[in-house]
C-alpha atoms as a PDB file:
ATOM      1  CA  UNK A   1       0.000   0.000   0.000  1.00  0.00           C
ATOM      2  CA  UNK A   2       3.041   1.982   0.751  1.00  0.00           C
ATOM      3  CA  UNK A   3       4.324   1.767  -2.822  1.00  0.00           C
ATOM      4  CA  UNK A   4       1.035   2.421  -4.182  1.00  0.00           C
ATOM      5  CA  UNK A   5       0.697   6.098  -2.579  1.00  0.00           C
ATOM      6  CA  UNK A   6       4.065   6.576  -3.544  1.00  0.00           C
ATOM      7  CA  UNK A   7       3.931   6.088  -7.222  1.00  0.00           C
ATOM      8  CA  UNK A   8       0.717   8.458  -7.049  1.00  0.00           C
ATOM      9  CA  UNK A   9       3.027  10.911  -4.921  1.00  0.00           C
ATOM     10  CA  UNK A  10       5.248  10.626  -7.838  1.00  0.00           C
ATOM     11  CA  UNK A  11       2.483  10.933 -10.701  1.00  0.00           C
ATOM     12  CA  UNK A  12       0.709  13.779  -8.754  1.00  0.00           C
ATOM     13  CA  UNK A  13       4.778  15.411  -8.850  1.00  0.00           C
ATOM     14  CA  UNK A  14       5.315  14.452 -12.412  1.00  0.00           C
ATOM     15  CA  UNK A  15       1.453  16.317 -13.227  1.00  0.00           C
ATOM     16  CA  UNK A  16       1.868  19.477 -11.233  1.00  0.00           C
ATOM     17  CA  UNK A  17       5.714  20.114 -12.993  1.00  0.00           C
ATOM     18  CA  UNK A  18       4.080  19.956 -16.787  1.00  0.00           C
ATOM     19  CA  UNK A  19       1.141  21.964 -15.653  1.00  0.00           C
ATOM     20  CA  UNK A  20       3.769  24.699 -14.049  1.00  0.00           C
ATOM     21  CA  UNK A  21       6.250  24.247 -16.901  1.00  0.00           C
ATOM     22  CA  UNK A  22       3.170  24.920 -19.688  1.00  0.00           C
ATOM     23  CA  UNK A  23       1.801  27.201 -17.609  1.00  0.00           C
ATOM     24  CA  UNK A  24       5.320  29.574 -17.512  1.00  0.00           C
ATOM     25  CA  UNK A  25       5.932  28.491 -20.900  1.00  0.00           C
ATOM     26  CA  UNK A  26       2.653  30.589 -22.284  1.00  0.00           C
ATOM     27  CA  UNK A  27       3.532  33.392 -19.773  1.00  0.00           C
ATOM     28  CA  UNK A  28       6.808  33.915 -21.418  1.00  0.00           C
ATOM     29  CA  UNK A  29       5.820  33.788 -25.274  1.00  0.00           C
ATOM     30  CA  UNK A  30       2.975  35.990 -24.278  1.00  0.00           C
ATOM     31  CA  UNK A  31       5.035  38.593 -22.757  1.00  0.00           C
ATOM     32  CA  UNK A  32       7.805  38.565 -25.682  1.00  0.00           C
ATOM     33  CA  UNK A  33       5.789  40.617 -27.884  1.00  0.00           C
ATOM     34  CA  UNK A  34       8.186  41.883 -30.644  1.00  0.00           C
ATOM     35  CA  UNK A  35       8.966  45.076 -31.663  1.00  0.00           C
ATOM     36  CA  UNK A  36       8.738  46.491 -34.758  1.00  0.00           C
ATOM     37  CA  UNK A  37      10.812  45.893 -37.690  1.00  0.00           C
ATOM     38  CA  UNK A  38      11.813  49.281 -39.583  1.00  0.00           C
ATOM     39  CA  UNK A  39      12.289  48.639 -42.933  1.00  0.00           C
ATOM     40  CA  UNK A  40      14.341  50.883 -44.587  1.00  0.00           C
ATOM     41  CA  UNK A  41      13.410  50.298 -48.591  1.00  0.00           C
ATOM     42  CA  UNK A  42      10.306  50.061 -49.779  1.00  0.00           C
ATOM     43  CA  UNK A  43      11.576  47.037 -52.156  1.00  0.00           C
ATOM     44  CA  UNK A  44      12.742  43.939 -49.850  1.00  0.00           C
ATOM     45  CA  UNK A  45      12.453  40.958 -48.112  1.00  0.00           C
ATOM     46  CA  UNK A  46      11.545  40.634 -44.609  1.00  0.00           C
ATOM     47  CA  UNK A  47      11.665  37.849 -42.448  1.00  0.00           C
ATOM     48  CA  UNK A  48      11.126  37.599 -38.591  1.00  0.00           C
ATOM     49  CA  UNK A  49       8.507  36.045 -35.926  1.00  0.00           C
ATOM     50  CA  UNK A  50       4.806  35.621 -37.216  1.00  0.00           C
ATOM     51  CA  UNK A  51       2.798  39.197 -36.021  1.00  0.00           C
ATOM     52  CA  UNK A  52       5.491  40.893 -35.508  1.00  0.00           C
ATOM     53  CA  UNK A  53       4.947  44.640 -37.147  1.00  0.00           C
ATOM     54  CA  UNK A  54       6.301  45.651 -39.791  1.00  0.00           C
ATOM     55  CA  UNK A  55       7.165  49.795 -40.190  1.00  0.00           C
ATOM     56  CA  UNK A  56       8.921  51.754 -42.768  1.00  0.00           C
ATOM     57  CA  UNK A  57      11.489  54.570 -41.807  1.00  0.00           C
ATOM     58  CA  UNK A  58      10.543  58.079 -43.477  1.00  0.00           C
ATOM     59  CA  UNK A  59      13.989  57.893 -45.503  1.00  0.00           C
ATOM     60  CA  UNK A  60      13.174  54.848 -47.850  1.00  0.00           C
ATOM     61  CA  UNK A  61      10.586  56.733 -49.978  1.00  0.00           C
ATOM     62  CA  UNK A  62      11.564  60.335 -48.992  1.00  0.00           C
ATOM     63  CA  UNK A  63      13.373  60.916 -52.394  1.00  0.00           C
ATOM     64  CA  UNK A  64       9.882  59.632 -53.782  1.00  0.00           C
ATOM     65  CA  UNK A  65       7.811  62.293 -51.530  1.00  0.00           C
ATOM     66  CA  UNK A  66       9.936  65.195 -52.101  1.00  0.00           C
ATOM     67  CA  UNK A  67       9.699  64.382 -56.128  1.00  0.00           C
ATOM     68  CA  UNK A  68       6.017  64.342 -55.518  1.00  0.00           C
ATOM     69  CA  UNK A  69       5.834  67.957 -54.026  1.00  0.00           C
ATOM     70  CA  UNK A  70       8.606  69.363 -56.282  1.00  0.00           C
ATOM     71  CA  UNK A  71       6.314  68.581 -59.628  1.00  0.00           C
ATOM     72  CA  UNK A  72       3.296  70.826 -57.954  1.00  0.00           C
ATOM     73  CA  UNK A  73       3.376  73.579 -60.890  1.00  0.00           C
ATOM     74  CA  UNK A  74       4.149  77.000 -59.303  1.00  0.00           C
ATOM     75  CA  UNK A  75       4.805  76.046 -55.572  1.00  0.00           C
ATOM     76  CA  UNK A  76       6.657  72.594 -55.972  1.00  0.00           C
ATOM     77  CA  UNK A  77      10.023  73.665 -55.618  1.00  0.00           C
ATOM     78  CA  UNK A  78       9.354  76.379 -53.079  1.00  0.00           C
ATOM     79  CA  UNK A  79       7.780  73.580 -50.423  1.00  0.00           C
ATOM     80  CA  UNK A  80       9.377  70.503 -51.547  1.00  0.00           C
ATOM     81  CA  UNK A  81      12.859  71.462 -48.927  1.00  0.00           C
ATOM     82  CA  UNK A  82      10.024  72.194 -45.754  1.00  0.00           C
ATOM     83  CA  UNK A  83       8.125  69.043 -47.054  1.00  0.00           C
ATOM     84  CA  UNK A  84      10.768  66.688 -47.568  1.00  0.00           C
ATOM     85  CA  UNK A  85      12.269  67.642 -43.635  1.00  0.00           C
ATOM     86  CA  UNK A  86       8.818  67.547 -42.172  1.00  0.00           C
ATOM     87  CA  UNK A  87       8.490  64.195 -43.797  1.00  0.00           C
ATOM     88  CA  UNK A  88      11.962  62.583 -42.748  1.00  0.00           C
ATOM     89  CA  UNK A  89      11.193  63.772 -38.862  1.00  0.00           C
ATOM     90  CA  UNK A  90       8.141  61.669 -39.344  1.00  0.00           C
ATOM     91  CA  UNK A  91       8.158  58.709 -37.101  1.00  0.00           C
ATOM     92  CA  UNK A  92       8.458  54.847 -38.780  1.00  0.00           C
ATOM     93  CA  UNK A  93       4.908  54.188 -40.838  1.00  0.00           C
ATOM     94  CA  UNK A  94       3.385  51.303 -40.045  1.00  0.00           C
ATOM     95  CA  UNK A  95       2.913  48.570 -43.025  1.00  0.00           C
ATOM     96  CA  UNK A  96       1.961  45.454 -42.145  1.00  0.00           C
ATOM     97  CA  UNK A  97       3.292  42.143 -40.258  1.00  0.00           C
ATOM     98  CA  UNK A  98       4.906  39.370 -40.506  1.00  0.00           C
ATOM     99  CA  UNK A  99       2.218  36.727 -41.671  1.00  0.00           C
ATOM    100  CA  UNK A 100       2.297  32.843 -41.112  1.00  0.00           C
ATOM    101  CA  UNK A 101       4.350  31.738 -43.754  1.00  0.00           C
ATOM    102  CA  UNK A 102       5.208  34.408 -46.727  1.00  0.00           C
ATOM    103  CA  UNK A 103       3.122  37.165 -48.160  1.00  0.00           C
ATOM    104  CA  UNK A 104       3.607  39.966 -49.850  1.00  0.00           C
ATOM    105  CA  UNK A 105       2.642  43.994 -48.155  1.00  0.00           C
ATOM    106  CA  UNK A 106       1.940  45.636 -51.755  1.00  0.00           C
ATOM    107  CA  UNK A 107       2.993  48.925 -53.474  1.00  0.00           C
ATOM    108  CA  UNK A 108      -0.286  50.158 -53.078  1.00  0.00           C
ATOM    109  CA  UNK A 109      -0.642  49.333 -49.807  1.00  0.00           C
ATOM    110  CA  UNK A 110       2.707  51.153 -49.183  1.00  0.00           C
ATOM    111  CA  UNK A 111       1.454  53.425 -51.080  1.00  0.00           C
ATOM    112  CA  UNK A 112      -1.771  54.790 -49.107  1.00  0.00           C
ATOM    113  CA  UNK A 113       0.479  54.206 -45.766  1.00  0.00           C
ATOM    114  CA  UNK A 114       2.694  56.816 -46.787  1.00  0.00           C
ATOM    115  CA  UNK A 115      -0.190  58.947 -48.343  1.00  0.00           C
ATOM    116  CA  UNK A 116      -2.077  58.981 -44.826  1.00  0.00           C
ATOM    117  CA  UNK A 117       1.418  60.222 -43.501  1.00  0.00           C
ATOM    118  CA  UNK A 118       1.367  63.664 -45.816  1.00  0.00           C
ATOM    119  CA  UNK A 119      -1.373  64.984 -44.271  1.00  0.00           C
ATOM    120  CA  UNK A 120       0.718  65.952 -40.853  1.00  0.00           C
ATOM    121  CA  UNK A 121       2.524  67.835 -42.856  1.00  0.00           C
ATOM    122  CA  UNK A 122       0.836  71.049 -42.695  1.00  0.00           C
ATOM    123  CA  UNK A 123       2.716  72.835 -45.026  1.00  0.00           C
ATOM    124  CA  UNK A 124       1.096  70.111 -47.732  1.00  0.00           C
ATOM    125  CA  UNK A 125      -2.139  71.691 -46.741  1.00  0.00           C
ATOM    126  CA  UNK A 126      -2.788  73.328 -49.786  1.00  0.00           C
ATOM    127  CA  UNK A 127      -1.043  70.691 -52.410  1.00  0.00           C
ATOM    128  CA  UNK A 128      -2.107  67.678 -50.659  1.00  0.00           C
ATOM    129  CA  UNK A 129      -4.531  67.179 -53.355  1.00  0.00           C
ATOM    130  CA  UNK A 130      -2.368  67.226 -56.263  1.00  0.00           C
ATOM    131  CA  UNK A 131       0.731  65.537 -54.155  1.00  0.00           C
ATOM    132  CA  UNK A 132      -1.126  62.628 -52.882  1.00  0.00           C
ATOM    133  CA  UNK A 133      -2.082  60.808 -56.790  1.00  0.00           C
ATOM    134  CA  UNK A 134       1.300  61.306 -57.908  1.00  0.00           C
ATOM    135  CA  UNK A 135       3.056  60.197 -54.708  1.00  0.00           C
ATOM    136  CA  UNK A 136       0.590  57.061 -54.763  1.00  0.00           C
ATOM    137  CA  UNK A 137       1.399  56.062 -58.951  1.00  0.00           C
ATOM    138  CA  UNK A 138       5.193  56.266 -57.799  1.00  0.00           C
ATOM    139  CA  UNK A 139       5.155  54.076 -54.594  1.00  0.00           C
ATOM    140  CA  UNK A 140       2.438  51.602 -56.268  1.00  0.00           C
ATOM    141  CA  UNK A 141       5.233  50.735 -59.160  1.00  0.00           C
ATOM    142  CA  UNK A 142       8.182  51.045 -57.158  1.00  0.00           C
ATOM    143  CA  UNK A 143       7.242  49.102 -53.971  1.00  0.00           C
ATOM    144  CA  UNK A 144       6.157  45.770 -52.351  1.00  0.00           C
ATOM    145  CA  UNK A 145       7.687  44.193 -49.565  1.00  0.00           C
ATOM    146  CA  UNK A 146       7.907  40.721 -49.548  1.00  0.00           C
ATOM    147  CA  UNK A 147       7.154  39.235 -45.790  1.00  0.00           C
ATOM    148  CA  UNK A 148       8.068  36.189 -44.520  1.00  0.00           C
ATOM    149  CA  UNK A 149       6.956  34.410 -40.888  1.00  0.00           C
ATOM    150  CA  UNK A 150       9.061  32.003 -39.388  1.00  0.00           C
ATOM    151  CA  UNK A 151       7.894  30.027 -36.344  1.00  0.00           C
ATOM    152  CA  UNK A 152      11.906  29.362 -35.123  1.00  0.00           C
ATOM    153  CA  UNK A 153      10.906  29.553 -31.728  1.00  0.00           C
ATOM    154  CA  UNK A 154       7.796  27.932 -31.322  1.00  0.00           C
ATOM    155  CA  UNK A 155       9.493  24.668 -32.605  1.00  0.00           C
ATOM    156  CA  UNK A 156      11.564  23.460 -29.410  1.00  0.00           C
ATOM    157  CA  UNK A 157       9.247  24.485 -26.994  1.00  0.00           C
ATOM    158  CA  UNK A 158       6.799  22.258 -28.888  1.00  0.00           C
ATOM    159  CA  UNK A 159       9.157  19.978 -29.064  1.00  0.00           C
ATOM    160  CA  UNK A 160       9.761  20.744 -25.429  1.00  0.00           C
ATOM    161  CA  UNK A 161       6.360  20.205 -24.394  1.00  0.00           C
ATOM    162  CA  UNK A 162       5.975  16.862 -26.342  1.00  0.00           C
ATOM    163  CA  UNK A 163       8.668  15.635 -24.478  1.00  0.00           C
ATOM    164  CA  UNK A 164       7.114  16.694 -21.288  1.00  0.00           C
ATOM    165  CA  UNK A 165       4.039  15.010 -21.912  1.00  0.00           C
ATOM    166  CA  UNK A 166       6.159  11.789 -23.000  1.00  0.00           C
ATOM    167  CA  UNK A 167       7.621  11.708 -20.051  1.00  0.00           C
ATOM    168  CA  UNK A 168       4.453  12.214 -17.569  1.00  0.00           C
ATOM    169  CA  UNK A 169       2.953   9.512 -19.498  1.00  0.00           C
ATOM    170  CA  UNK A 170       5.625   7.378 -18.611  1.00  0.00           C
ATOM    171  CA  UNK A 171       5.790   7.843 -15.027  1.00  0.00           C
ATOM    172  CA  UNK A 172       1.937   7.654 -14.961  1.00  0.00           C
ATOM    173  CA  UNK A 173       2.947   4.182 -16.434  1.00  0.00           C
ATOM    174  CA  UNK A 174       5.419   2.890 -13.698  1.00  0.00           C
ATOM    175  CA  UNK A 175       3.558   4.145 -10.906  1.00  0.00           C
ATOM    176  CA  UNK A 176       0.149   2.272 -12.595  1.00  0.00           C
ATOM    177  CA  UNK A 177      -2.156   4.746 -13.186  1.00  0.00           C
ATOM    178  CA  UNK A 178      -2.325   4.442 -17.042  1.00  0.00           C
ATOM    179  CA  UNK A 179      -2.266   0.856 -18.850  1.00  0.00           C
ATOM    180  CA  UNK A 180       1.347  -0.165 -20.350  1.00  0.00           C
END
Protein backbone atom coordinates (compact mmCIF):
# COMPACT_ATOMS: atom_id res chain seq x y z
CA UNK A 1 0.00 0.00 0.00
CA UNK A 2 3.04 1.98 0.75
CA UNK A 3 4.32 1.77 -2.82
CA UNK A 4 1.04 2.42 -4.18
CA UNK A 5 0.70 6.10 -2.58
CA UNK A 6 4.07 6.58 -3.54
CA UNK A 7 3.93 6.09 -7.22
CA UNK A 8 0.72 8.46 -7.05
CA UNK A 9 3.03 10.91 -4.92
CA UNK A 10 5.25 10.63 -7.84
CA UNK A 11 2.48 10.93 -10.70
CA UNK A 12 0.71 13.78 -8.75
CA UNK A 13 4.78 15.41 -8.85
CA UNK A 14 5.31 14.45 -12.41
CA UNK A 15 1.45 16.32 -13.23
CA UNK A 16 1.87 19.48 -11.23
CA UNK A 17 5.71 20.11 -12.99
CA UNK A 18 4.08 19.96 -16.79
CA UNK A 19 1.14 21.96 -15.65
CA UNK A 20 3.77 24.70 -14.05
CA UNK A 21 6.25 24.25 -16.90
CA UNK A 22 3.17 24.92 -19.69
CA UNK A 23 1.80 27.20 -17.61
CA UNK A 24 5.32 29.57 -17.51
CA UNK A 25 5.93 28.49 -20.90
CA UNK A 26 2.65 30.59 -22.28
CA UNK A 27 3.53 33.39 -19.77
CA UNK A 28 6.81 33.92 -21.42
CA UNK A 29 5.82 33.79 -25.27
CA UNK A 30 2.97 35.99 -24.28
CA UNK A 31 5.04 38.59 -22.76
CA UNK A 32 7.80 38.56 -25.68
CA UNK A 33 5.79 40.62 -27.88
CA UNK A 34 8.19 41.88 -30.64
CA UNK A 35 8.97 45.08 -31.66
CA UNK A 36 8.74 46.49 -34.76
CA UNK A 37 10.81 45.89 -37.69
CA UNK A 38 11.81 49.28 -39.58
CA UNK A 39 12.29 48.64 -42.93
CA UNK A 40 14.34 50.88 -44.59
CA UNK A 41 13.41 50.30 -48.59
CA UNK A 42 10.31 50.06 -49.78
CA UNK A 43 11.58 47.04 -52.16
CA UNK A 44 12.74 43.94 -49.85
CA UNK A 45 12.45 40.96 -48.11
CA UNK A 46 11.54 40.63 -44.61
CA UNK A 47 11.67 37.85 -42.45
CA UNK A 48 11.13 37.60 -38.59
CA UNK A 49 8.51 36.04 -35.93
CA UNK A 50 4.81 35.62 -37.22
CA UNK A 51 2.80 39.20 -36.02
CA UNK A 52 5.49 40.89 -35.51
CA UNK A 53 4.95 44.64 -37.15
CA UNK A 54 6.30 45.65 -39.79
CA UNK A 55 7.17 49.79 -40.19
CA UNK A 56 8.92 51.75 -42.77
CA UNK A 57 11.49 54.57 -41.81
CA UNK A 58 10.54 58.08 -43.48
CA UNK A 59 13.99 57.89 -45.50
CA UNK A 60 13.17 54.85 -47.85
CA UNK A 61 10.59 56.73 -49.98
CA UNK A 62 11.56 60.33 -48.99
CA UNK A 63 13.37 60.92 -52.39
CA UNK A 64 9.88 59.63 -53.78
CA UNK A 65 7.81 62.29 -51.53
CA UNK A 66 9.94 65.20 -52.10
CA UNK A 67 9.70 64.38 -56.13
CA UNK A 68 6.02 64.34 -55.52
CA UNK A 69 5.83 67.96 -54.03
CA UNK A 70 8.61 69.36 -56.28
CA UNK A 71 6.31 68.58 -59.63
CA UNK A 72 3.30 70.83 -57.95
CA UNK A 73 3.38 73.58 -60.89
CA UNK A 74 4.15 77.00 -59.30
CA UNK A 75 4.81 76.05 -55.57
CA UNK A 76 6.66 72.59 -55.97
CA UNK A 77 10.02 73.67 -55.62
CA UNK A 78 9.35 76.38 -53.08
CA UNK A 79 7.78 73.58 -50.42
CA UNK A 80 9.38 70.50 -51.55
CA UNK A 81 12.86 71.46 -48.93
CA UNK A 82 10.02 72.19 -45.75
CA UNK A 83 8.12 69.04 -47.05
CA UNK A 84 10.77 66.69 -47.57
CA UNK A 85 12.27 67.64 -43.63
CA UNK A 86 8.82 67.55 -42.17
CA UNK A 87 8.49 64.20 -43.80
CA UNK A 88 11.96 62.58 -42.75
CA UNK A 89 11.19 63.77 -38.86
CA UNK A 90 8.14 61.67 -39.34
CA UNK A 91 8.16 58.71 -37.10
CA UNK A 92 8.46 54.85 -38.78
CA UNK A 93 4.91 54.19 -40.84
CA UNK A 94 3.38 51.30 -40.04
CA UNK A 95 2.91 48.57 -43.02
CA UNK A 96 1.96 45.45 -42.14
CA UNK A 97 3.29 42.14 -40.26
CA UNK A 98 4.91 39.37 -40.51
CA UNK A 99 2.22 36.73 -41.67
CA UNK A 100 2.30 32.84 -41.11
CA UNK A 101 4.35 31.74 -43.75
CA UNK A 102 5.21 34.41 -46.73
CA UNK A 103 3.12 37.17 -48.16
CA UNK A 104 3.61 39.97 -49.85
CA UNK A 105 2.64 43.99 -48.16
CA UNK A 106 1.94 45.64 -51.76
CA UNK A 107 2.99 48.93 -53.47
CA UNK A 108 -0.29 50.16 -53.08
CA UNK A 109 -0.64 49.33 -49.81
CA UNK A 110 2.71 51.15 -49.18
CA UNK A 111 1.45 53.42 -51.08
CA UNK A 112 -1.77 54.79 -49.11
CA UNK A 113 0.48 54.21 -45.77
CA UNK A 114 2.69 56.82 -46.79
CA UNK A 115 -0.19 58.95 -48.34
CA UNK A 116 -2.08 58.98 -44.83
CA UNK A 117 1.42 60.22 -43.50
CA UNK A 118 1.37 63.66 -45.82
CA UNK A 119 -1.37 64.98 -44.27
CA UNK A 120 0.72 65.95 -40.85
CA UNK A 121 2.52 67.83 -42.86
CA UNK A 122 0.84 71.05 -42.70
CA UNK A 123 2.72 72.84 -45.03
CA UNK A 124 1.10 70.11 -47.73
CA UNK A 125 -2.14 71.69 -46.74
CA UNK A 126 -2.79 73.33 -49.79
CA UNK A 127 -1.04 70.69 -52.41
CA UNK A 128 -2.11 67.68 -50.66
CA UNK A 129 -4.53 67.18 -53.36
CA UNK A 130 -2.37 67.23 -56.26
CA UNK A 131 0.73 65.54 -54.16
CA UNK A 132 -1.13 62.63 -52.88
CA UNK A 133 -2.08 60.81 -56.79
CA UNK A 134 1.30 61.31 -57.91
CA UNK A 135 3.06 60.20 -54.71
CA UNK A 136 0.59 57.06 -54.76
CA UNK A 137 1.40 56.06 -58.95
CA UNK A 138 5.19 56.27 -57.80
CA UNK A 139 5.15 54.08 -54.59
CA UNK A 140 2.44 51.60 -56.27
CA UNK A 141 5.23 50.74 -59.16
CA UNK A 142 8.18 51.05 -57.16
CA UNK A 143 7.24 49.10 -53.97
CA UNK A 144 6.16 45.77 -52.35
CA UNK A 145 7.69 44.19 -49.56
CA UNK A 146 7.91 40.72 -49.55
CA UNK A 147 7.15 39.23 -45.79
CA UNK A 148 8.07 36.19 -44.52
CA UNK A 149 6.96 34.41 -40.89
CA UNK A 150 9.06 32.00 -39.39
CA UNK A 151 7.89 30.03 -36.34
CA UNK A 152 11.91 29.36 -35.12
CA UNK A 153 10.91 29.55 -31.73
CA UNK A 154 7.80 27.93 -31.32
CA UNK A 155 9.49 24.67 -32.60
CA UNK A 156 11.56 23.46 -29.41
CA UNK A 157 9.25 24.49 -26.99
CA UNK A 158 6.80 22.26 -28.89
CA UNK A 159 9.16 19.98 -29.06
CA UNK A 160 9.76 20.74 -25.43
CA UNK A 161 6.36 20.20 -24.39
CA UNK A 162 5.97 16.86 -26.34
CA UNK A 163 8.67 15.63 -24.48
CA UNK A 164 7.11 16.69 -21.29
CA UNK A 165 4.04 15.01 -21.91
CA UNK A 166 6.16 11.79 -23.00
CA UNK A 167 7.62 11.71 -20.05
CA UNK A 168 4.45 12.21 -17.57
CA UNK A 169 2.95 9.51 -19.50
CA UNK A 170 5.62 7.38 -18.61
CA UNK A 171 5.79 7.84 -15.03
CA UNK A 172 1.94 7.65 -14.96
CA UNK A 173 2.95 4.18 -16.43
CA UNK A 174 5.42 2.89 -13.70
CA UNK A 175 3.56 4.14 -10.91
CA UNK A 176 0.15 2.27 -12.60
CA UNK A 177 -2.16 4.75 -13.19
CA UNK A 178 -2.32 4.44 -17.04
CA UNK A 179 -2.27 0.86 -18.85
CA UNK A 180 1.35 -0.16 -20.35
Amino acid sequence: MHGRWTRLGAATAVAVAVSTGAVLATAGLAQGASAPIVIGSCATTVEGKPGTPVELAPSAVLSSVVSAVEAVPLVGSTLAKEAGSAFAALPPIPIGSLPTGTGTISGGQIANDVAAQLGKIPVLGTVLDVVTPRLKSTLTSLCGVTVKGVNAAAAPVQQGTSSIASAARQAEQQAGLAPK
